[in-house]
C-alpha atoms as a PDB file:
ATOM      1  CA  UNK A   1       0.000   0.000   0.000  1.00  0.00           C
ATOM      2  CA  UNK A   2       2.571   1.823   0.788  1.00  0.00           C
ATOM      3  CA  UNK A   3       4.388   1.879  -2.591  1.00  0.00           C
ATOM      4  CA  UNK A   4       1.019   2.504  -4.267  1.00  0.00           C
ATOM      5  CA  UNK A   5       0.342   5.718  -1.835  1.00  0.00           C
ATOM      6  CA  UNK A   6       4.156   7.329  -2.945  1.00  0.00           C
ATOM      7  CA  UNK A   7       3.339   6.559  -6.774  1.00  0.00           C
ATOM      8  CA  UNK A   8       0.065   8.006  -6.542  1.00  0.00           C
ATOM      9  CA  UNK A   9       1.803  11.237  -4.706  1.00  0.00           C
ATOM     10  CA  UNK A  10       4.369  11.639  -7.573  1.00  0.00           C
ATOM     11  CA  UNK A  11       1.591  11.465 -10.125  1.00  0.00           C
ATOM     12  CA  UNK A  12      -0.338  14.116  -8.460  1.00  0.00           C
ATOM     13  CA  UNK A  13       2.935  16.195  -7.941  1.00  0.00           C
ATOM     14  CA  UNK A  14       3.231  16.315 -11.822  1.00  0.00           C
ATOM     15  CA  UNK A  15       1.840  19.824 -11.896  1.00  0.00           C
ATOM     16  CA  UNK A  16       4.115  21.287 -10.134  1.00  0.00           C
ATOM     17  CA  UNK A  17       7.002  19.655 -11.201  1.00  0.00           C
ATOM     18  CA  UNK A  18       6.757  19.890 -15.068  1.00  0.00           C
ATOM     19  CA  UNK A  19       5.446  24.145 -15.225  1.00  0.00           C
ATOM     20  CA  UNK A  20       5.663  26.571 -13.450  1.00  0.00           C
ATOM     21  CA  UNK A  21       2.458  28.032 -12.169  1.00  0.00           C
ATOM     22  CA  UNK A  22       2.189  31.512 -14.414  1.00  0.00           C
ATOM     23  CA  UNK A  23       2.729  28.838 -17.035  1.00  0.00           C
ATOM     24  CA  UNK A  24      -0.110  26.385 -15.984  1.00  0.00           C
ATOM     25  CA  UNK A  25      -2.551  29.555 -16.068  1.00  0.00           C
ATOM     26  CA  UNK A  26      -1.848  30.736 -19.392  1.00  0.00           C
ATOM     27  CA  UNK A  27      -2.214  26.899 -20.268  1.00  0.00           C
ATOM     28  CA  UNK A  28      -5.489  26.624 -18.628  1.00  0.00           C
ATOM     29  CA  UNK A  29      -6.507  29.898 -19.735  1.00  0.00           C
ATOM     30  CA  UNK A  30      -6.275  29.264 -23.706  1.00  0.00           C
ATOM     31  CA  UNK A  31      -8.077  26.084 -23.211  1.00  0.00           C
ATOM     32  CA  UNK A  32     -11.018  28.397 -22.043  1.00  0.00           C
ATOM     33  CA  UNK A  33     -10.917  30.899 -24.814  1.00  0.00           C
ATOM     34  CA  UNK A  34     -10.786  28.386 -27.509  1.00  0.00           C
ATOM     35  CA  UNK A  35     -13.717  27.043 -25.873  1.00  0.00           C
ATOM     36  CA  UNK A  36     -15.869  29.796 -25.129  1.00  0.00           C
ATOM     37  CA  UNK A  37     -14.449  31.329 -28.669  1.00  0.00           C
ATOM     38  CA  UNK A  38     -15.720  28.063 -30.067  1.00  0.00           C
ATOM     39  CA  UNK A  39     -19.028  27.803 -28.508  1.00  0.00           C
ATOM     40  CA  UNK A  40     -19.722  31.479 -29.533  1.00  0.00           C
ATOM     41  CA  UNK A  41     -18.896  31.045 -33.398  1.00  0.00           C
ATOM     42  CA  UNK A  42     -21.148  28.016 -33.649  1.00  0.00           C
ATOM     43  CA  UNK A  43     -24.540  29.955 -31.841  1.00  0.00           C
ATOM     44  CA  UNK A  44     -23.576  32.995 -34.101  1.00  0.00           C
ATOM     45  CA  UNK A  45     -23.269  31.259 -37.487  1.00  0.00           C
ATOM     46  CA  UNK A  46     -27.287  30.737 -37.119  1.00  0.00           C
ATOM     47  CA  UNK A  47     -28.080  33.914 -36.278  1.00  0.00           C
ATOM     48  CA  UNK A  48     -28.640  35.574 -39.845  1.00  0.00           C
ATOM     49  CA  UNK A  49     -30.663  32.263 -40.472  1.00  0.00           C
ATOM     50  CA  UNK A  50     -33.044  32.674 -37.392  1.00  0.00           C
ATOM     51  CA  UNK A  51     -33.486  36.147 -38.572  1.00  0.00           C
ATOM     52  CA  UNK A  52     -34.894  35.026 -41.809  1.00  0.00           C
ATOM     53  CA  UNK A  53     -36.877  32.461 -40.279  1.00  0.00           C
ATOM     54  CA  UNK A  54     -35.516  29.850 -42.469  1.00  0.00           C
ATOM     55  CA  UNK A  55     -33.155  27.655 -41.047  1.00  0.00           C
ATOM     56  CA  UNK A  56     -32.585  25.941 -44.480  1.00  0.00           C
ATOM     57  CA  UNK A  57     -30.632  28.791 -45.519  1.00  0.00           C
ATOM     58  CA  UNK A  58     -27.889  28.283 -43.495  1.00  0.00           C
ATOM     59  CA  UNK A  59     -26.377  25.752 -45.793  1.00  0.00           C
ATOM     60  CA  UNK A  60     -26.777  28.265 -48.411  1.00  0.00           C
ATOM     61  CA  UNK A  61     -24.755  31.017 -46.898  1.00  0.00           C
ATOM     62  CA  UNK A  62     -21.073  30.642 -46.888  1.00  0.00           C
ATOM     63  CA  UNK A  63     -20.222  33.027 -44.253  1.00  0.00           C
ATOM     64  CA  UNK A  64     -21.753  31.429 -41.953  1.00  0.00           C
ATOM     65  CA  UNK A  65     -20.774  27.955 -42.681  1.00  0.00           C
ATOM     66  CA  UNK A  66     -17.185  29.220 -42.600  1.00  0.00           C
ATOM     67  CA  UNK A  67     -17.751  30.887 -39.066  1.00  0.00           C
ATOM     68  CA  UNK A  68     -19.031  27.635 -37.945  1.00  0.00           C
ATOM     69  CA  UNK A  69     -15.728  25.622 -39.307  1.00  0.00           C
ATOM     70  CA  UNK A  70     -13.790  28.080 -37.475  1.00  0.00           C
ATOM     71  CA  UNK A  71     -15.955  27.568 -34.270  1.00  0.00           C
ATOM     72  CA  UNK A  72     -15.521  23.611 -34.510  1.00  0.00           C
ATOM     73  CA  UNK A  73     -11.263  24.255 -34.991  1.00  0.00           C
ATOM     74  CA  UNK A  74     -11.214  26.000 -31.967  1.00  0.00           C
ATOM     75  CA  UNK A  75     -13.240  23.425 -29.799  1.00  0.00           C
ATOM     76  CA  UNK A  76     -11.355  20.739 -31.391  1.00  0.00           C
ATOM     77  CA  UNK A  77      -8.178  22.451 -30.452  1.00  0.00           C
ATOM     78  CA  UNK A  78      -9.051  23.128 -26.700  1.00  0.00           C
ATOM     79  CA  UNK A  79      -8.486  20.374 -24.634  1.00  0.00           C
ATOM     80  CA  UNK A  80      -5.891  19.281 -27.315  1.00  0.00           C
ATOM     81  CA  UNK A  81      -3.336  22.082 -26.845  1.00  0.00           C
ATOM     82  CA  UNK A  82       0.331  20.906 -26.450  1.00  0.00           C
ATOM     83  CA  UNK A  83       2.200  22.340 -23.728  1.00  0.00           C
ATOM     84  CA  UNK A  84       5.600  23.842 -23.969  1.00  0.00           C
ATOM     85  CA  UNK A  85       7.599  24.949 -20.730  1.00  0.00           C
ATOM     86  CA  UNK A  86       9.336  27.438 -22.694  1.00  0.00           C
ATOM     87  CA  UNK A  87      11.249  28.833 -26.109  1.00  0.00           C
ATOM     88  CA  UNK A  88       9.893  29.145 -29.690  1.00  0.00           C
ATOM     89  CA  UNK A  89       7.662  26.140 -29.538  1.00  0.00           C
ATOM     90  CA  UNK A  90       5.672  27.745 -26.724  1.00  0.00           C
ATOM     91  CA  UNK A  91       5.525  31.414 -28.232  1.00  0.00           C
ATOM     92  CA  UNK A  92       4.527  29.904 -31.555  1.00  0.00           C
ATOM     93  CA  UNK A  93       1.703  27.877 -30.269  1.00  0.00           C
ATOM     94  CA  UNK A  94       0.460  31.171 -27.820  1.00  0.00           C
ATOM     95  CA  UNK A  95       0.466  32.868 -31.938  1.00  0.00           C
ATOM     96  CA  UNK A  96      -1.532  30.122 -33.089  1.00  0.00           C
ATOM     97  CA  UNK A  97      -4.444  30.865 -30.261  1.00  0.00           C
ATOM     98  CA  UNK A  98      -4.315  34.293 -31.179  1.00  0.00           C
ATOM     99  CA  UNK A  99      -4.882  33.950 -34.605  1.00  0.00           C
ATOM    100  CA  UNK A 100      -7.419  30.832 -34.308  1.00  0.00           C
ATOM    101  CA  UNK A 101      -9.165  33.863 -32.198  1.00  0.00           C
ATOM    102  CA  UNK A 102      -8.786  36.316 -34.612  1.00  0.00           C
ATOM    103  CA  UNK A 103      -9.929  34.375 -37.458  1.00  0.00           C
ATOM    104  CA  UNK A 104     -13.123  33.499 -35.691  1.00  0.00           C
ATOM    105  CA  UNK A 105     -13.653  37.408 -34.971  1.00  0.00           C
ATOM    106  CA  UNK A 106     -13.123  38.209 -38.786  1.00  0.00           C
ATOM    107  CA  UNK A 107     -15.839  35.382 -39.826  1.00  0.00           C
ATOM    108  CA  UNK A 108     -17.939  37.249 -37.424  1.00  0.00           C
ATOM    109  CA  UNK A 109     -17.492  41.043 -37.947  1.00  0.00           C
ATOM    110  CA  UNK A 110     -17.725  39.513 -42.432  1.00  0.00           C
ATOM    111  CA  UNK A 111     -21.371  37.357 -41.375  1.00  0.00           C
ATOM    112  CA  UNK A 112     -23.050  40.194 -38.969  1.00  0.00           C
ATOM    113  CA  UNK A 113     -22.112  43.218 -39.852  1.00  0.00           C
ATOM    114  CA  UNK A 114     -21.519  42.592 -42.764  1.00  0.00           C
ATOM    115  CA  UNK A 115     -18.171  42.888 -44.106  1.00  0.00           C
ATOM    116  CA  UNK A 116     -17.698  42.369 -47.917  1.00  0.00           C
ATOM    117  CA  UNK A 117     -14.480  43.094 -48.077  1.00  0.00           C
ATOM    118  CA  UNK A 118     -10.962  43.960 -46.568  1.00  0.00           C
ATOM    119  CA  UNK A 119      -7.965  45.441 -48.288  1.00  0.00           C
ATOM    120  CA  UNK A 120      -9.894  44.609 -51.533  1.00  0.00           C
ATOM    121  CA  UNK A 121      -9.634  41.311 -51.000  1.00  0.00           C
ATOM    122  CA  UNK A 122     -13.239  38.868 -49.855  1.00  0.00           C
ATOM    123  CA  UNK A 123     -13.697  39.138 -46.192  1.00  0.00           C
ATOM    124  CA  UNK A 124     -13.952  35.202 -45.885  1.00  0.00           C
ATOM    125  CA  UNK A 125     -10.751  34.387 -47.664  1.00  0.00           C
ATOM    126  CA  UNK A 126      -8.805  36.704 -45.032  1.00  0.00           C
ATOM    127  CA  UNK A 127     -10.694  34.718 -42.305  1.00  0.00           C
ATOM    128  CA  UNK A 128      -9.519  31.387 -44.347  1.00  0.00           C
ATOM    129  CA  UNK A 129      -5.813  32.892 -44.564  1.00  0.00           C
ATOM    130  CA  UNK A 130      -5.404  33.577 -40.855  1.00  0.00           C
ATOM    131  CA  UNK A 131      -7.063  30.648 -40.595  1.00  0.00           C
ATOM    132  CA  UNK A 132      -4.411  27.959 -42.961  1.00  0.00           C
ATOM    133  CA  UNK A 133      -1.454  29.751 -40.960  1.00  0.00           C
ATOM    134  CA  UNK A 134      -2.968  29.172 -37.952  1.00  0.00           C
ATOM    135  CA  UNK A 135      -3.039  25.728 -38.911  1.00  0.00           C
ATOM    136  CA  UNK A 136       0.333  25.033 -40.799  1.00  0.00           C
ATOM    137  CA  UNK A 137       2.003  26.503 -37.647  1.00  0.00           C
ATOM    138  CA  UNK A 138       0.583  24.217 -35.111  1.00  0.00           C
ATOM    139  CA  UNK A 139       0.908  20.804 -37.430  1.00  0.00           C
ATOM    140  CA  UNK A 140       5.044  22.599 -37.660  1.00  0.00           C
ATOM    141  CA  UNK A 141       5.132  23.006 -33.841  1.00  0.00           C
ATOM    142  CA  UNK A 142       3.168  19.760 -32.987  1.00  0.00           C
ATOM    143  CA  UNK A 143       5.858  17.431 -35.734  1.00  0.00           C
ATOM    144  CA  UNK A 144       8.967  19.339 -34.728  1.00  0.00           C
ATOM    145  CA  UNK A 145      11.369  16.910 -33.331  1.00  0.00           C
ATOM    146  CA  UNK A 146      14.315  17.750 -31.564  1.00  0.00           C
ATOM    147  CA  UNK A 147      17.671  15.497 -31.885  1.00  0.00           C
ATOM    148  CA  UNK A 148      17.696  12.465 -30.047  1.00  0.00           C
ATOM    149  CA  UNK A 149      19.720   9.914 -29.981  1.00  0.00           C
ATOM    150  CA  UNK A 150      16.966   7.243 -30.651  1.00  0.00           C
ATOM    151  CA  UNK A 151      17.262   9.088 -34.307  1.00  0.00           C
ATOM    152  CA  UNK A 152      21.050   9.927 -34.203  1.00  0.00           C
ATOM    153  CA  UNK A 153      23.628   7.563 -34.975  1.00  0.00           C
ATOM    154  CA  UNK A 154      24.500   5.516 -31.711  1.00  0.00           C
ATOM    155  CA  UNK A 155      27.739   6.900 -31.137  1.00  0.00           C
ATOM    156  CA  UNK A 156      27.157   7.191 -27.018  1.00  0.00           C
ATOM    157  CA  UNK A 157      30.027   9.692 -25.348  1.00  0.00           C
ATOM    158  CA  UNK A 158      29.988   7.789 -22.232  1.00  0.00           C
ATOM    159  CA  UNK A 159      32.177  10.377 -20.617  1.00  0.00           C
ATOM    160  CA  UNK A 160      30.122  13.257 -18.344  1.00  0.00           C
ATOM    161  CA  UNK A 161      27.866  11.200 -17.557  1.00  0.00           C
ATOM    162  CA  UNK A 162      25.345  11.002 -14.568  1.00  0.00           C
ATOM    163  CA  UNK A 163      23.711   8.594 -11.982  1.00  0.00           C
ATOM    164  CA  UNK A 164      20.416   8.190 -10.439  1.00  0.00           C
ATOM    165  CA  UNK A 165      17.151   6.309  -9.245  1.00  0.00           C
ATOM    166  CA  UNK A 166      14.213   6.359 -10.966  1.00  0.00           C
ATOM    167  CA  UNK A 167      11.334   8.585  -8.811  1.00  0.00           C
ATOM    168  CA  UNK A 168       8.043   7.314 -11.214  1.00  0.00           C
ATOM    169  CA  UNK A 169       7.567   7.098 -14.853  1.00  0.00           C
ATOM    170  CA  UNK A 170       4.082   6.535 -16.356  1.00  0.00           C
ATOM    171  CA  UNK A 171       4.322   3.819 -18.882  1.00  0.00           C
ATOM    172  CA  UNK A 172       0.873   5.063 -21.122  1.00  0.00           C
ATOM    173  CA  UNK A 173       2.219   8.974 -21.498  1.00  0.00           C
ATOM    174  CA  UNK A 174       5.684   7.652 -21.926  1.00  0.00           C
ATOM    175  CA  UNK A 175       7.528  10.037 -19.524  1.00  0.00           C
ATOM    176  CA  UNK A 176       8.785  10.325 -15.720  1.00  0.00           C
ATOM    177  CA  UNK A 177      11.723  11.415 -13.530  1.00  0.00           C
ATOM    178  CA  UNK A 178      14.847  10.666 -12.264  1.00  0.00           C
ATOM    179  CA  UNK A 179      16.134  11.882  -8.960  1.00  0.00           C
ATOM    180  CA  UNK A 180      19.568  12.578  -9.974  1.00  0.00           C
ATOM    181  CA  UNK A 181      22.307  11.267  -7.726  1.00  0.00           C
ATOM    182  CA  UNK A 182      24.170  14.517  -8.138  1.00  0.00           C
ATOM    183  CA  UNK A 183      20.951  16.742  -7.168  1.00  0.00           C
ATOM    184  CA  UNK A 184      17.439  17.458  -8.547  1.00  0.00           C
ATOM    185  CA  UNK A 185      15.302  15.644 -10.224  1.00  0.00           C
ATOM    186  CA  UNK A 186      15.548  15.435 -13.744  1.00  0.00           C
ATOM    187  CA  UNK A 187      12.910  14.500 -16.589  1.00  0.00           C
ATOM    188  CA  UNK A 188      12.938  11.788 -19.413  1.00  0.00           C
ATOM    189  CA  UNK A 189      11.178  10.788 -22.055  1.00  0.00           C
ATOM    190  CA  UNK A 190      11.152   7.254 -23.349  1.00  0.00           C
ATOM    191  CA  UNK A 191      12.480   7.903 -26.792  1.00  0.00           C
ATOM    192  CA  UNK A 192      15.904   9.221 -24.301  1.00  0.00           C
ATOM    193  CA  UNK A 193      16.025   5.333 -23.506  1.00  0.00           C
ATOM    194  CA  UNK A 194      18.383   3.281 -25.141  1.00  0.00           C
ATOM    195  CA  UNK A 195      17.288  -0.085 -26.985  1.00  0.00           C
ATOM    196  CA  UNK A 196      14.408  -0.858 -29.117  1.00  0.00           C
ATOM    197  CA  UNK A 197      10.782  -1.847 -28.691  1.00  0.00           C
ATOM    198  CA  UNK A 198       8.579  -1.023 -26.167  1.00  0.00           C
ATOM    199  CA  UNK A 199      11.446   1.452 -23.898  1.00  0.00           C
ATOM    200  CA  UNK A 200      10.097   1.833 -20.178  1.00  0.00           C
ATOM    201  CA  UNK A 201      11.686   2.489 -16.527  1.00  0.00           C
ATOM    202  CA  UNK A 202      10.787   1.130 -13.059  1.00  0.00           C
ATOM    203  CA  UNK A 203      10.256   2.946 -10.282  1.00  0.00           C
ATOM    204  CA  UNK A 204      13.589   2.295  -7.963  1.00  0.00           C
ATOM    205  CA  UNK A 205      15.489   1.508 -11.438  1.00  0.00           C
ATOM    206  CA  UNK A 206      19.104   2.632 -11.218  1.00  0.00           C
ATOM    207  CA  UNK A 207      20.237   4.214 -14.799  1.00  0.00           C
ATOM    208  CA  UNK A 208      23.344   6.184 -16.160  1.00  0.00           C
ATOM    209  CA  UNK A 209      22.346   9.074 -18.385  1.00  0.00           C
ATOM    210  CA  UNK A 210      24.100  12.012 -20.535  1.00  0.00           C
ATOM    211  CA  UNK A 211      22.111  15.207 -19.680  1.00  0.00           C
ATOM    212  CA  UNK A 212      21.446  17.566 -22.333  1.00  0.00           C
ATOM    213  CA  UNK A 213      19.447  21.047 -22.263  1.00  0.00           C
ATOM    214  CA  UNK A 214      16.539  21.066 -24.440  1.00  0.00           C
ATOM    215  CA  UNK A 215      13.418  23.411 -25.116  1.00  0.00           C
ATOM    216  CA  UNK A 216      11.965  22.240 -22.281  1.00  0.00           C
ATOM    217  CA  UNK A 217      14.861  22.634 -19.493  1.00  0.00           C
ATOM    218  CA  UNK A 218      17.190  20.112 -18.773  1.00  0.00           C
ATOM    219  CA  UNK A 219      16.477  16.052 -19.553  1.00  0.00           C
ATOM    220  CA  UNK A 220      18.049  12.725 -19.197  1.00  0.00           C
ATOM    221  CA  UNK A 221      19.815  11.368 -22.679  1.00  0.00           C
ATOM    222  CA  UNK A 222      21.148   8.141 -23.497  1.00  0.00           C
ATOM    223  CA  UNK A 223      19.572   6.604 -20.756  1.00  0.00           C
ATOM    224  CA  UNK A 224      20.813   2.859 -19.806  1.00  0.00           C
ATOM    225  CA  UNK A 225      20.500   0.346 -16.614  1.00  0.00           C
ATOM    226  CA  UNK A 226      23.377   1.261 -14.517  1.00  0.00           C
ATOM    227  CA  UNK A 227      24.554  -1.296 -11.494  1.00  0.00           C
ATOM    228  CA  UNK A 228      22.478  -0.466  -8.171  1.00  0.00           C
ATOM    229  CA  UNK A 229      24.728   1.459  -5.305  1.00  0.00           C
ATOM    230  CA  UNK A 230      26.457  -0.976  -2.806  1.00  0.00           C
END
Protein backbone atom coordinates (compact mmCIF):
# COMPACT_ATOMS: atom_id res chain seq x y z
CA UNK A 1 0.00 0.00 0.00
CA UNK A 2 2.57 1.82 0.79
CA UNK A 3 4.39 1.88 -2.59
CA UNK A 4 1.02 2.50 -4.27
CA UNK A 5 0.34 5.72 -1.83
CA UNK A 6 4.16 7.33 -2.95
CA UNK A 7 3.34 6.56 -6.77
CA UNK A 8 0.07 8.01 -6.54
CA UNK A 9 1.80 11.24 -4.71
CA UNK A 10 4.37 11.64 -7.57
CA UNK A 11 1.59 11.47 -10.12
CA UNK A 12 -0.34 14.12 -8.46
CA UNK A 13 2.93 16.19 -7.94
CA UNK A 14 3.23 16.32 -11.82
CA UNK A 15 1.84 19.82 -11.90
CA UNK A 16 4.11 21.29 -10.13
CA UNK A 17 7.00 19.65 -11.20
CA UNK A 18 6.76 19.89 -15.07
CA UNK A 19 5.45 24.14 -15.22
CA UNK A 20 5.66 26.57 -13.45
CA UNK A 21 2.46 28.03 -12.17
CA UNK A 22 2.19 31.51 -14.41
CA UNK A 23 2.73 28.84 -17.03
CA UNK A 24 -0.11 26.38 -15.98
CA UNK A 25 -2.55 29.55 -16.07
CA UNK A 26 -1.85 30.74 -19.39
CA UNK A 27 -2.21 26.90 -20.27
CA UNK A 28 -5.49 26.62 -18.63
CA UNK A 29 -6.51 29.90 -19.74
CA UNK A 30 -6.27 29.26 -23.71
CA UNK A 31 -8.08 26.08 -23.21
CA UNK A 32 -11.02 28.40 -22.04
CA UNK A 33 -10.92 30.90 -24.81
CA UNK A 34 -10.79 28.39 -27.51
CA UNK A 35 -13.72 27.04 -25.87
CA UNK A 36 -15.87 29.80 -25.13
CA UNK A 37 -14.45 31.33 -28.67
CA UNK A 38 -15.72 28.06 -30.07
CA UNK A 39 -19.03 27.80 -28.51
CA UNK A 40 -19.72 31.48 -29.53
CA UNK A 41 -18.90 31.04 -33.40
CA UNK A 42 -21.15 28.02 -33.65
CA UNK A 43 -24.54 29.95 -31.84
CA UNK A 44 -23.58 33.00 -34.10
CA UNK A 45 -23.27 31.26 -37.49
CA UNK A 46 -27.29 30.74 -37.12
CA UNK A 47 -28.08 33.91 -36.28
CA UNK A 48 -28.64 35.57 -39.84
CA UNK A 49 -30.66 32.26 -40.47
CA UNK A 50 -33.04 32.67 -37.39
CA UNK A 51 -33.49 36.15 -38.57
CA UNK A 52 -34.89 35.03 -41.81
CA UNK A 53 -36.88 32.46 -40.28
CA UNK A 54 -35.52 29.85 -42.47
CA UNK A 55 -33.15 27.65 -41.05
CA UNK A 56 -32.59 25.94 -44.48
CA UNK A 57 -30.63 28.79 -45.52
CA UNK A 58 -27.89 28.28 -43.50
CA UNK A 59 -26.38 25.75 -45.79
CA UNK A 60 -26.78 28.27 -48.41
CA UNK A 61 -24.76 31.02 -46.90
CA UNK A 62 -21.07 30.64 -46.89
CA UNK A 63 -20.22 33.03 -44.25
CA UNK A 64 -21.75 31.43 -41.95
CA UNK A 65 -20.77 27.96 -42.68
CA UNK A 66 -17.18 29.22 -42.60
CA UNK A 67 -17.75 30.89 -39.07
CA UNK A 68 -19.03 27.63 -37.94
CA UNK A 69 -15.73 25.62 -39.31
CA UNK A 70 -13.79 28.08 -37.47
CA UNK A 71 -15.96 27.57 -34.27
CA UNK A 72 -15.52 23.61 -34.51
CA UNK A 73 -11.26 24.26 -34.99
CA UNK A 74 -11.21 26.00 -31.97
CA UNK A 75 -13.24 23.42 -29.80
CA UNK A 76 -11.36 20.74 -31.39
CA UNK A 77 -8.18 22.45 -30.45
CA UNK A 78 -9.05 23.13 -26.70
CA UNK A 79 -8.49 20.37 -24.63
CA UNK A 80 -5.89 19.28 -27.32
CA UNK A 81 -3.34 22.08 -26.84
CA UNK A 82 0.33 20.91 -26.45
CA UNK A 83 2.20 22.34 -23.73
CA UNK A 84 5.60 23.84 -23.97
CA UNK A 85 7.60 24.95 -20.73
CA UNK A 86 9.34 27.44 -22.69
CA UNK A 87 11.25 28.83 -26.11
CA UNK A 88 9.89 29.14 -29.69
CA UNK A 89 7.66 26.14 -29.54
CA UNK A 90 5.67 27.74 -26.72
CA UNK A 91 5.53 31.41 -28.23
CA UNK A 92 4.53 29.90 -31.55
CA UNK A 93 1.70 27.88 -30.27
CA UNK A 94 0.46 31.17 -27.82
CA UNK A 95 0.47 32.87 -31.94
CA UNK A 96 -1.53 30.12 -33.09
CA UNK A 97 -4.44 30.86 -30.26
CA UNK A 98 -4.32 34.29 -31.18
CA UNK A 99 -4.88 33.95 -34.61
CA UNK A 100 -7.42 30.83 -34.31
CA UNK A 101 -9.17 33.86 -32.20
CA UNK A 102 -8.79 36.32 -34.61
CA UNK A 103 -9.93 34.37 -37.46
CA UNK A 104 -13.12 33.50 -35.69
CA UNK A 105 -13.65 37.41 -34.97
CA UNK A 106 -13.12 38.21 -38.79
CA UNK A 107 -15.84 35.38 -39.83
CA UNK A 108 -17.94 37.25 -37.42
CA UNK A 109 -17.49 41.04 -37.95
CA UNK A 110 -17.73 39.51 -42.43
CA UNK A 111 -21.37 37.36 -41.38
CA UNK A 112 -23.05 40.19 -38.97
CA UNK A 113 -22.11 43.22 -39.85
CA UNK A 114 -21.52 42.59 -42.76
CA UNK A 115 -18.17 42.89 -44.11
CA UNK A 116 -17.70 42.37 -47.92
CA UNK A 117 -14.48 43.09 -48.08
CA UNK A 118 -10.96 43.96 -46.57
CA UNK A 119 -7.96 45.44 -48.29
CA UNK A 120 -9.89 44.61 -51.53
CA UNK A 121 -9.63 41.31 -51.00
CA UNK A 122 -13.24 38.87 -49.86
CA UNK A 123 -13.70 39.14 -46.19
CA UNK A 124 -13.95 35.20 -45.89
CA UNK A 125 -10.75 34.39 -47.66
CA UNK A 126 -8.80 36.70 -45.03
CA UNK A 127 -10.69 34.72 -42.30
CA UNK A 128 -9.52 31.39 -44.35
CA UNK A 129 -5.81 32.89 -44.56
CA UNK A 130 -5.40 33.58 -40.86
CA UNK A 131 -7.06 30.65 -40.60
CA UNK A 132 -4.41 27.96 -42.96
CA UNK A 133 -1.45 29.75 -40.96
CA UNK A 134 -2.97 29.17 -37.95
CA UNK A 135 -3.04 25.73 -38.91
CA UNK A 136 0.33 25.03 -40.80
CA UNK A 137 2.00 26.50 -37.65
CA UNK A 138 0.58 24.22 -35.11
CA UNK A 139 0.91 20.80 -37.43
CA UNK A 140 5.04 22.60 -37.66
CA UNK A 141 5.13 23.01 -33.84
CA UNK A 142 3.17 19.76 -32.99
CA UNK A 143 5.86 17.43 -35.73
CA UNK A 144 8.97 19.34 -34.73
CA UNK A 145 11.37 16.91 -33.33
CA UNK A 146 14.32 17.75 -31.56
CA UNK A 147 17.67 15.50 -31.88
CA UNK A 148 17.70 12.46 -30.05
CA UNK A 149 19.72 9.91 -29.98
CA UNK A 150 16.97 7.24 -30.65
CA UNK A 151 17.26 9.09 -34.31
CA UNK A 152 21.05 9.93 -34.20
CA UNK A 153 23.63 7.56 -34.98
CA UNK A 154 24.50 5.52 -31.71
CA UNK A 155 27.74 6.90 -31.14
CA UNK A 156 27.16 7.19 -27.02
CA UNK A 157 30.03 9.69 -25.35
CA UNK A 158 29.99 7.79 -22.23
CA UNK A 159 32.18 10.38 -20.62
CA UNK A 160 30.12 13.26 -18.34
CA UNK A 161 27.87 11.20 -17.56
CA UNK A 162 25.34 11.00 -14.57
CA UNK A 163 23.71 8.59 -11.98
CA UNK A 164 20.42 8.19 -10.44
CA UNK A 165 17.15 6.31 -9.24
CA UNK A 166 14.21 6.36 -10.97
CA UNK A 167 11.33 8.59 -8.81
CA UNK A 168 8.04 7.31 -11.21
CA UNK A 169 7.57 7.10 -14.85
CA UNK A 170 4.08 6.54 -16.36
CA UNK A 171 4.32 3.82 -18.88
CA UNK A 172 0.87 5.06 -21.12
CA UNK A 173 2.22 8.97 -21.50
CA UNK A 174 5.68 7.65 -21.93
CA UNK A 175 7.53 10.04 -19.52
CA UNK A 176 8.79 10.32 -15.72
CA UNK A 177 11.72 11.41 -13.53
CA UNK A 178 14.85 10.67 -12.26
CA UNK A 179 16.13 11.88 -8.96
CA UNK A 180 19.57 12.58 -9.97
CA UNK A 181 22.31 11.27 -7.73
CA UNK A 182 24.17 14.52 -8.14
CA UNK A 183 20.95 16.74 -7.17
CA UNK A 184 17.44 17.46 -8.55
CA UNK A 185 15.30 15.64 -10.22
CA UNK A 186 15.55 15.44 -13.74
CA UNK A 187 12.91 14.50 -16.59
CA UNK A 188 12.94 11.79 -19.41
CA UNK A 189 11.18 10.79 -22.06
CA UNK A 190 11.15 7.25 -23.35
CA UNK A 191 12.48 7.90 -26.79
CA UNK A 192 15.90 9.22 -24.30
CA UNK A 193 16.03 5.33 -23.51
CA UNK A 194 18.38 3.28 -25.14
CA UNK A 195 17.29 -0.08 -26.98
CA UNK A 196 14.41 -0.86 -29.12
CA UNK A 197 10.78 -1.85 -28.69
CA UNK A 198 8.58 -1.02 -26.17
CA UNK A 199 11.45 1.45 -23.90
CA UNK A 200 10.10 1.83 -20.18
CA UNK A 201 11.69 2.49 -16.53
CA UNK A 202 10.79 1.13 -13.06
CA UNK A 203 10.26 2.95 -10.28
CA UNK A 204 13.59 2.29 -7.96
CA UNK A 205 15.49 1.51 -11.44
CA UNK A 206 19.10 2.63 -11.22
CA UNK A 207 20.24 4.21 -14.80
CA UNK A 208 23.34 6.18 -16.16
CA UNK A 209 22.35 9.07 -18.39
CA UNK A 210 24.10 12.01 -20.54
CA UNK A 211 22.11 15.21 -19.68
CA UNK A 212 21.45 17.57 -22.33
CA UNK A 213 19.45 21.05 -22.26
CA UNK A 214 16.54 21.07 -24.44
CA UNK A 215 13.42 23.41 -25.12
CA UNK A 216 11.96 22.24 -22.28
CA UNK A 217 14.86 22.63 -19.49
CA UNK A 218 17.19 20.11 -18.77
CA UNK A 219 16.48 16.05 -19.55
CA UNK A 220 18.05 12.72 -19.20
CA UNK A 221 19.82 11.37 -22.68
CA UNK A 222 21.15 8.14 -23.50
CA UNK A 223 19.57 6.60 -20.76
CA UNK A 224 20.81 2.86 -19.81
CA UNK A 225 20.50 0.35 -16.61
CA UNK A 226 23.38 1.26 -14.52
CA UNK A 227 24.55 -1.30 -11.49
CA UNK A 228 22.48 -0.47 -8.17
CA UNK A 229 24.73 1.46 -5.31
CA UNK A 230 26.46 -0.98 -2.81
Amino acid sequence: MHHASSCSEAYRALPAISCNPSACELFKMLKIVHLVTGAAALLLSFIPSLRSEAVSLYLQNPDAICLAFLGLLNLILAPVIPYWNRGPRHNLQNLVSALLVIAVIVQTLTLLVPLPGIAGQPAILVSLSIAIVAVALHLGVSFYRSYTPSSAPQNHDMGNRDTGTVKWFNTSKGFGFISRDSGDDIFVHFRAIRGEGHRVLVEGQRVEFSVMNRDKGLQAEDVIAALPRR
